[in-house]
Protein backbone atom coordinates (compact mmCIF):
# COMPACT_ATOMS: atom_id res chain seq x y z
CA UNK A 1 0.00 0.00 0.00
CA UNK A 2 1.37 3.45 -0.68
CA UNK A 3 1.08 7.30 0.84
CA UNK A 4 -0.09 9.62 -1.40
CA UNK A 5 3.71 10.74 -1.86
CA UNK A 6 4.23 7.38 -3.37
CA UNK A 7 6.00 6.05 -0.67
CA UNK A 8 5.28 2.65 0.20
CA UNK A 9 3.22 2.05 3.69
CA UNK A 10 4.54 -1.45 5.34
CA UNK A 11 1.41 -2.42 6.48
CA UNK A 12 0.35 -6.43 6.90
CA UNK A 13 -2.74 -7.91 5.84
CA UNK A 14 -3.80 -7.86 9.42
CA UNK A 15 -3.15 -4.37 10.00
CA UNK A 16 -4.65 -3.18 6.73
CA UNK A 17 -7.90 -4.95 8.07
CA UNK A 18 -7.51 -2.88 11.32
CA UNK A 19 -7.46 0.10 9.33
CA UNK A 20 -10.48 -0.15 7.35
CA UNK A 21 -12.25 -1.41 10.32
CA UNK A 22 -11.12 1.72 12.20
CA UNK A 23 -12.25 4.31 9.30
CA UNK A 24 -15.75 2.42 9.46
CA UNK A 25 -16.20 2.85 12.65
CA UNK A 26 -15.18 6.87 12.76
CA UNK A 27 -17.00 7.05 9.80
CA UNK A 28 -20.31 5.52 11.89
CA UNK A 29 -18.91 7.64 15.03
CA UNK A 30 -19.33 10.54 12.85
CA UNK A 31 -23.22 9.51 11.81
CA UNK A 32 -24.10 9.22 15.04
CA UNK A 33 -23.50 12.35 15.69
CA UNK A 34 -24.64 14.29 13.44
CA UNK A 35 -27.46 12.05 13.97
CA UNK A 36 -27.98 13.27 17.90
CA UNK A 37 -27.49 16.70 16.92
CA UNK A 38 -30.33 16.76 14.57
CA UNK A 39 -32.51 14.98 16.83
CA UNK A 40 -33.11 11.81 14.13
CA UNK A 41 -33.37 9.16 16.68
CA UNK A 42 -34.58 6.36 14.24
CA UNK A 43 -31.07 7.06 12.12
CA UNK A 44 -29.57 6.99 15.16
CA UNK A 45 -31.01 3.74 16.55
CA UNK A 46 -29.91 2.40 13.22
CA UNK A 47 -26.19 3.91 12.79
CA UNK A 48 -25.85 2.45 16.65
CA UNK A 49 -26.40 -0.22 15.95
CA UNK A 50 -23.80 -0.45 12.88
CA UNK A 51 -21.30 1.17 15.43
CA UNK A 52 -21.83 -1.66 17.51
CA UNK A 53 -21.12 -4.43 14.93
CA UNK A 54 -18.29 -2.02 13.67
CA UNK A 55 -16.61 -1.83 17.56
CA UNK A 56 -16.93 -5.80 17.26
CA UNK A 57 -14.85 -5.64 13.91
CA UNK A 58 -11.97 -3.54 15.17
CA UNK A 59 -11.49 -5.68 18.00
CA UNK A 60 -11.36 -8.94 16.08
CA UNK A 61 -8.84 -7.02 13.88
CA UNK A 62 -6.57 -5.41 16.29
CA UNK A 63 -6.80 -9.18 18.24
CA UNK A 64 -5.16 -10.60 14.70
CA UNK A 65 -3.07 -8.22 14.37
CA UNK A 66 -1.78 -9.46 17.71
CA UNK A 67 -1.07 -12.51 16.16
CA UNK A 68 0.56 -10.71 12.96
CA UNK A 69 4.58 -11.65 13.09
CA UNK A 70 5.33 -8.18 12.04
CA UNK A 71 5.85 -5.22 13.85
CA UNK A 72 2.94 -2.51 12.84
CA UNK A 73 3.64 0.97 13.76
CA UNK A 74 0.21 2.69 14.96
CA UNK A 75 1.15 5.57 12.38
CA UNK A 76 1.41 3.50 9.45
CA UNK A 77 -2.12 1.92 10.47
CA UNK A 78 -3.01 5.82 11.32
CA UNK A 79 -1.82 6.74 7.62
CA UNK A 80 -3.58 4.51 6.48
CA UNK A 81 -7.05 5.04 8.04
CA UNK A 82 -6.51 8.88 6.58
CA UNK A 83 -5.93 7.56 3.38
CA UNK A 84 -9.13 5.01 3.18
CA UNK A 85 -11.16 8.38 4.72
CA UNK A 86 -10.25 10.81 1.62
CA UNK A 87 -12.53 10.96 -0.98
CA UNK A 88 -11.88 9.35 -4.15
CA UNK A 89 -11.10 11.99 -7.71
């Protein structure tokens, strides 16, 4: 996987999983939010309950990762969960 510099981010299968299960879950952090704020309880009910399925996710990830042989550096996974969040051109 690569930065948008090019350069190459060393991340595992493992801890590319943990990344995309982390940018789900800000992403459904976010919703919920916004969500509350506007009063839209049935959204939120629903987005909730995503979250919880999503919090579920990250911790079977992060409990592979502890499995992973590598070393993953939290700002490669970090870098990675930016990248997954920007819109594609």
């Amino acid at each position: 996987m690569t930065s948008d510099d090019g350069a190459q981010i060393p991340l595992t299968p493992a801890a590319g999983q943990l990344a995309g299960c982390y940018r789900k879950l800000l992403e459904l952090v976010e919703r919920c939010a916004r969500s509350l704020e506007v009063g839209d309880w049935v959204i939120l009910s629903d987005e909730a309950g995503d979250l919880s399925v999503a919090a579920d996710e990250v911790a079977a990830a992060a409990e592979a990762l502890t499995r992973d042989g590598a070393i993953t550096r939290p700002v490669d996974v970090l870098a990675m969960v930016e990248r997954l969040s920007r819109p594609v051109d």
